[in-house]
Protein backbone atom coordinates (compact mmCIF):
# COMPACT_ATOMS: atom_id res chain seq x y z
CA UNK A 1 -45.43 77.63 -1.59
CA UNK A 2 -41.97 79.62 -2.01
CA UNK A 3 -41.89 81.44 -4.83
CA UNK A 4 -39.09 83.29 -6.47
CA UNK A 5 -38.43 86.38 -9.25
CA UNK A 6 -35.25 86.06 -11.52
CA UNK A 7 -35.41 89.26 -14.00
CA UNK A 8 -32.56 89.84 -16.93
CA UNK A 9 -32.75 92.50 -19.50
CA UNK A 10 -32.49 91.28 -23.16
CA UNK A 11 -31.68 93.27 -26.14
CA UNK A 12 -32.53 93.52 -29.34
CA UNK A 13 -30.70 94.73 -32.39
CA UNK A 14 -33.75 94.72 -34.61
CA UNK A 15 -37.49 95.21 -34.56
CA UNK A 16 -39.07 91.83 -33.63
CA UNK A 17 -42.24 90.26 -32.82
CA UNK A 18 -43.67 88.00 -29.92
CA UNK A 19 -46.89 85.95 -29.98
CA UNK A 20 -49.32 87.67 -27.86
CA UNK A 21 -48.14 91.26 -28.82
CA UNK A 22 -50.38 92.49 -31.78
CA UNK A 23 -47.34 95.12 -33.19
CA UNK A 24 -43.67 94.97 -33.95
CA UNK A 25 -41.46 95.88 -30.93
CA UNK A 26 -38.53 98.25 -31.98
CA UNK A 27 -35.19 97.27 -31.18
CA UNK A 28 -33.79 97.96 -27.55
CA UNK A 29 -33.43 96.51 -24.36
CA UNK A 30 -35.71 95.06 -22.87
CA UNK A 31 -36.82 93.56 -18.97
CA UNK A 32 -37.94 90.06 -18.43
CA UNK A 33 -38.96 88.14 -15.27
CA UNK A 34 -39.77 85.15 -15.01
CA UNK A 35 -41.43 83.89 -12.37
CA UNK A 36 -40.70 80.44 -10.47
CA UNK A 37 -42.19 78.28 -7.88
CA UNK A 38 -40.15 75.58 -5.32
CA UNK A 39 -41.31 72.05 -5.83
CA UNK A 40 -41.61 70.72 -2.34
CA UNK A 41 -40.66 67.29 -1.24
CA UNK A 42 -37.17 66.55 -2.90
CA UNK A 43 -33.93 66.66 -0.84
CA UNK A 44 -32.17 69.38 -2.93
CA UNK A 45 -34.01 72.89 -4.43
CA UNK A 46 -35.96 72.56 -7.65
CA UNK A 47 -37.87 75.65 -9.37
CA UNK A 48 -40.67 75.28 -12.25
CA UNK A 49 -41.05 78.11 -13.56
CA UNK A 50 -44.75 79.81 -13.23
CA UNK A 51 -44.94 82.66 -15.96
CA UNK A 52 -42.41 84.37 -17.99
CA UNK A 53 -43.02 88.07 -18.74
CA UNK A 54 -41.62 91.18 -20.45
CA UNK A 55 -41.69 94.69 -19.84
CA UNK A 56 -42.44 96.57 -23.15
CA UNK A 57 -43.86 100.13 -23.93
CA UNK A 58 -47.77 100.22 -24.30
CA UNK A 59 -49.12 101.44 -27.35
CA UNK A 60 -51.03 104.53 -25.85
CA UNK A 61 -50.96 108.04 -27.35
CA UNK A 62 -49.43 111.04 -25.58
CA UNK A 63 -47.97 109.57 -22.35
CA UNK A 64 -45.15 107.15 -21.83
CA UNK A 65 -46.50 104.51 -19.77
CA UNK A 66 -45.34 100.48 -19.72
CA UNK A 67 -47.22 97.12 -19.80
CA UNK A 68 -46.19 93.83 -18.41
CA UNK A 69 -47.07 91.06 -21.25
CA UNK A 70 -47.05 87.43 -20.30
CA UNK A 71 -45.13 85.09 -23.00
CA UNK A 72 -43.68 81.81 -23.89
CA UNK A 73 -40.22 81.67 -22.54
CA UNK A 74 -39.78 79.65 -26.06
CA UNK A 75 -40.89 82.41 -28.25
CA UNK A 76 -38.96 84.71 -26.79
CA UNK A 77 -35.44 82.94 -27.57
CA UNK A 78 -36.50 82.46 -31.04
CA UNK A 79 -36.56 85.92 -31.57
CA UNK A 80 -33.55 86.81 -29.98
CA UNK A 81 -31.84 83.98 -32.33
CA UNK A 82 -33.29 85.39 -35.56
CA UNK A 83 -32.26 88.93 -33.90
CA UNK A 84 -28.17 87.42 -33.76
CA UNK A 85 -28.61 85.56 -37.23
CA UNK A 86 -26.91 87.22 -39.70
């Protein structure tokens, strides 16, 4: 199977939330990737896309380290509407 990685950073001018992340995320910018598989067997390229993640700062105390969260691709543009709602 051919798989593919498209990332884009996102930002945020607000704190916001995301299902699956248990605190508010301050604003900022932010890395997503979102991972995609080919669908074989059609005459032109098609992609589905696998998982959708996001890069955001782990809650930890003392170091600066990151965590890779897994979330719905959905979600994540509802945020960043409420974010540019005025």
């Amino acid at each position: 199977m051919i798989a593919r990685s498209l990332s884009k950073d996102v930002v945020f001018n607000r704190p916001f939330l995301l299902k699956g992340i248990d605190r508010t995320l301050p604003a900022g910018s932010y890395r997503v990737v979102t991972d995609e598989e080919l669908i074989e067997g059609i005459s032109f390229p098609v992609y589905r896309r696998v998982a959708t993640m996001i890069f955001v700062s782990a809650p930890t105390y003392g170091t600066s380290s990151i965590e890779m969260v897994t979330i719905d691709p959905l979600d994540l543009q509802a945020a960043l509407d409420r974010d540019a709602a005025p």
